[in-house]
N, C-alpha and C. Protein backbone atom coordinates (compact mmCIF):
# COMPACT_ATOMS: atom_id res chain seq x y z
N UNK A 1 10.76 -8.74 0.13
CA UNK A 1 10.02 -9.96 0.15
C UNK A 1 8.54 -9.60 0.00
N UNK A 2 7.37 -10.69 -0.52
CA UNK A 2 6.15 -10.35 -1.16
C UNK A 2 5.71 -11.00 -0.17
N UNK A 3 4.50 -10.79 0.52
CA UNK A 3 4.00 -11.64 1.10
C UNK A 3 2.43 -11.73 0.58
N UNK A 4 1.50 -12.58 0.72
CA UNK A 4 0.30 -12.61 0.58
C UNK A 4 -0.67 -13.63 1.07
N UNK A 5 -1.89 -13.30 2.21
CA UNK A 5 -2.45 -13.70 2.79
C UNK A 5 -3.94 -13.41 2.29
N UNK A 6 -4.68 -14.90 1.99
CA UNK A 6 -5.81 -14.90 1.45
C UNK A 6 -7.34 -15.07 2.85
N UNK A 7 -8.20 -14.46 2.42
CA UNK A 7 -8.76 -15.12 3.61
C UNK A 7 -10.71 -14.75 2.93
N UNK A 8 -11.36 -15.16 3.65
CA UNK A 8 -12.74 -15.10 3.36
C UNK A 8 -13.62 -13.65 3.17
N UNK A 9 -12.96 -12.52 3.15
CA UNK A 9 -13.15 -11.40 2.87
C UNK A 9 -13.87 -10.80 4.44
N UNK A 10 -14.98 -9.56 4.23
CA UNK A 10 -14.92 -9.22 5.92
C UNK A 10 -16.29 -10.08 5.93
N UNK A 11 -15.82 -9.78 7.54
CA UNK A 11 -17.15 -10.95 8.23
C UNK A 11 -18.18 -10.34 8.04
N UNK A 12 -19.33 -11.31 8.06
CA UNK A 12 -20.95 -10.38 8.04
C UNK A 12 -21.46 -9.52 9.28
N UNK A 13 -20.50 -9.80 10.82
CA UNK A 13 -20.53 -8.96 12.30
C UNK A 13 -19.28 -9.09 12.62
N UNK A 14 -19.81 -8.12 13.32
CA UNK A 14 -18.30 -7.95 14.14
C UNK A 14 -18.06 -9.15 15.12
N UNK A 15 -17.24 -10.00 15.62
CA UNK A 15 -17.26 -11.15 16.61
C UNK A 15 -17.54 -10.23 17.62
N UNK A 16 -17.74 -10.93 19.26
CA UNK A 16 -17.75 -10.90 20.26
C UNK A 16 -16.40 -10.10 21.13
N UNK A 17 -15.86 -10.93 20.38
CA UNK A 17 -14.20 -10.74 20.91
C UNK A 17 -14.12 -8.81 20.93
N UNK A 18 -14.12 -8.17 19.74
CA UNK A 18 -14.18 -6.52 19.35
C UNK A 18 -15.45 -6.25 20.46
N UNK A 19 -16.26 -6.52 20.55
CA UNK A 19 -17.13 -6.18 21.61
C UNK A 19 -17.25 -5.74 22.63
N UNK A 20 -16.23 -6.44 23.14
CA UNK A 20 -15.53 -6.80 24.71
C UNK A 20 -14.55 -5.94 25.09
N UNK A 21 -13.85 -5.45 23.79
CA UNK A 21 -12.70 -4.56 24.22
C UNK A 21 -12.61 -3.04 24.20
N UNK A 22 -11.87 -2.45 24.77
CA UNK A 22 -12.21 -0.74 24.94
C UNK A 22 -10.94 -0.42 23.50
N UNK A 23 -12.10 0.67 23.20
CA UNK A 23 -11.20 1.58 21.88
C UNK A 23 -9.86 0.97 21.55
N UNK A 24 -9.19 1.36 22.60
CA UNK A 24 -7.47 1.33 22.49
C UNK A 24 -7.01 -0.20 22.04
N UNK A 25 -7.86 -0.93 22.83
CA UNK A 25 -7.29 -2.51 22.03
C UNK A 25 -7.52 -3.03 21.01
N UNK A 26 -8.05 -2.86 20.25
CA UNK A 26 -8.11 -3.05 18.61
C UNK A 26 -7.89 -2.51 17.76
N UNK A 27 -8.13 -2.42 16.51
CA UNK A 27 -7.50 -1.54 15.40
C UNK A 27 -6.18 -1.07 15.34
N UNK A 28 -5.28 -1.56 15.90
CA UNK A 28 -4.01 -0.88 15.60
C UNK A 28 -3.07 -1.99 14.59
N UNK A 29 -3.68 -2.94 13.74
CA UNK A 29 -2.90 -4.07 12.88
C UNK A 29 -2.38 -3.10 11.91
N UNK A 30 -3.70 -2.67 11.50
CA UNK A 30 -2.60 -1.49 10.04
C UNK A 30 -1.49 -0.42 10.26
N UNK A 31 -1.60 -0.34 11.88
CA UNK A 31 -0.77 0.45 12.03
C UNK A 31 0.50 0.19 12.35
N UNK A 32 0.75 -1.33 12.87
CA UNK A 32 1.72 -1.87 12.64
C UNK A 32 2.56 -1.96 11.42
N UNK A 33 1.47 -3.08 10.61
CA UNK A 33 1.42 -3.26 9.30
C UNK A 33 2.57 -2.11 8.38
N UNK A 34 2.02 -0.66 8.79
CA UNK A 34 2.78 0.59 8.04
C UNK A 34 4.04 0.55 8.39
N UNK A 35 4.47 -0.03 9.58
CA UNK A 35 5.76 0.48 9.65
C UNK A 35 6.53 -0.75 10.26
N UNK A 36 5.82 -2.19 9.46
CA UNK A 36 6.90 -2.86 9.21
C UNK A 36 7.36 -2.99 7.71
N UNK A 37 6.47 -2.78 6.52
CA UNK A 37 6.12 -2.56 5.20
C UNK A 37 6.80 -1.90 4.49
N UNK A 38 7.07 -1.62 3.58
CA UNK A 38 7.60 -0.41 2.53
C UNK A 38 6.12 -0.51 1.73
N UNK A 39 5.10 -1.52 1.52
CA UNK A 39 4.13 -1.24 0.79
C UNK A 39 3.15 -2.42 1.12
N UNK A 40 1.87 -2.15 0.79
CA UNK A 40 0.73 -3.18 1.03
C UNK A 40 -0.40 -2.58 0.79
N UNK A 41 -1.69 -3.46 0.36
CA UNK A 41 -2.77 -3.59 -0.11
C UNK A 41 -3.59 -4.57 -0.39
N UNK A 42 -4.45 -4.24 -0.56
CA UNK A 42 -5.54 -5.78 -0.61
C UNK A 42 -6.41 -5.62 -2.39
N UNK A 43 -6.74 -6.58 -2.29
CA UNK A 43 -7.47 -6.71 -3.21
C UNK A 43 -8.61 -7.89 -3.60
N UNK A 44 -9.49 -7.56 -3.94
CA UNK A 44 -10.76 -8.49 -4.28
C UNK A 44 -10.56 -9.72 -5.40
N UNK A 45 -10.90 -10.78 -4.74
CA UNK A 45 -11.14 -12.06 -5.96
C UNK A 45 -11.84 -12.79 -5.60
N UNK A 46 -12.68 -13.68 -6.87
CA UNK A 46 -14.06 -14.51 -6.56
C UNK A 46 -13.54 -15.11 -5.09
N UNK A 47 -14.64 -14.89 -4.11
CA UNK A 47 -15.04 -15.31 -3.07
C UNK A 47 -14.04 -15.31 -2.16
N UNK A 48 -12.97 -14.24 -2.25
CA UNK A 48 -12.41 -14.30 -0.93
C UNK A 48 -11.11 -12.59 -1.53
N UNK A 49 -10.86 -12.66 -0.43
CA UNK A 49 -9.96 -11.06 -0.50
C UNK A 49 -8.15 -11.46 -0.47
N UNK A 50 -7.61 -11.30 -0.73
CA UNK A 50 -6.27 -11.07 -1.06
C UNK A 50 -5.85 -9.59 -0.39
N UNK A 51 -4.67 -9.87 0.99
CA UNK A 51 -3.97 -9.13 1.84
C UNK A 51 -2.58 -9.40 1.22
N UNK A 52 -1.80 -8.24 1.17
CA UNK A 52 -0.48 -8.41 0.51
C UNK A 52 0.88 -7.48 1.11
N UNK A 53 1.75 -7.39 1.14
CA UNK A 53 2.76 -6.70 2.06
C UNK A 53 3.95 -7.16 1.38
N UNK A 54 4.78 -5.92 0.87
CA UNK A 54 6.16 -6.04 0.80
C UNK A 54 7.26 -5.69 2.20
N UNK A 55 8.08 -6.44 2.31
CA UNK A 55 8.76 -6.05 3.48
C UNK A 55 10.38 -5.94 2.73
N UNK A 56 11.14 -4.74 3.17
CA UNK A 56 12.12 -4.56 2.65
C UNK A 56 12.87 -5.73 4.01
N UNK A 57 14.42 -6.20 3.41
CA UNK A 57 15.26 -7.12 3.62
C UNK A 57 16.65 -6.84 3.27
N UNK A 58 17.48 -7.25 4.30
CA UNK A 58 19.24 -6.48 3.79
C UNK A 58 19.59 -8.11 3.22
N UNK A 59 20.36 -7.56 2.71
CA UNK A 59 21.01 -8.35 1.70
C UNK A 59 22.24 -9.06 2.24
């Protein structure tokens, strides 16, 4: 299955929210991401970014 999630590309700061939290609680989406995936990547288009993810599926 293809998935694809569009969104406003990266923010101009970091929010508040990342601020607040120690090392260990953030950054780990891509690392999810890897090992629910067989593949994914992003890519650039006028005025906003394109997130994309194949997820393998049994038949």
């Amino acid at each position: 299955m293809h998935i694809e999630v569009c969104d406003g590309g990266p923010a101009a700061a970091q929010g508040g929210w990342a601020a607040s939290c120690t090392r260990g609680e953030h950054g780990r989406g891509l690392q999810i991401i890897d090992r629910l995936t067989v593949a994914r990547g992003d890519r650039a288009e006028l005025g906003h970014a394109v997130h994309w993810a194949d997820v393998a599926i049994a038949a």
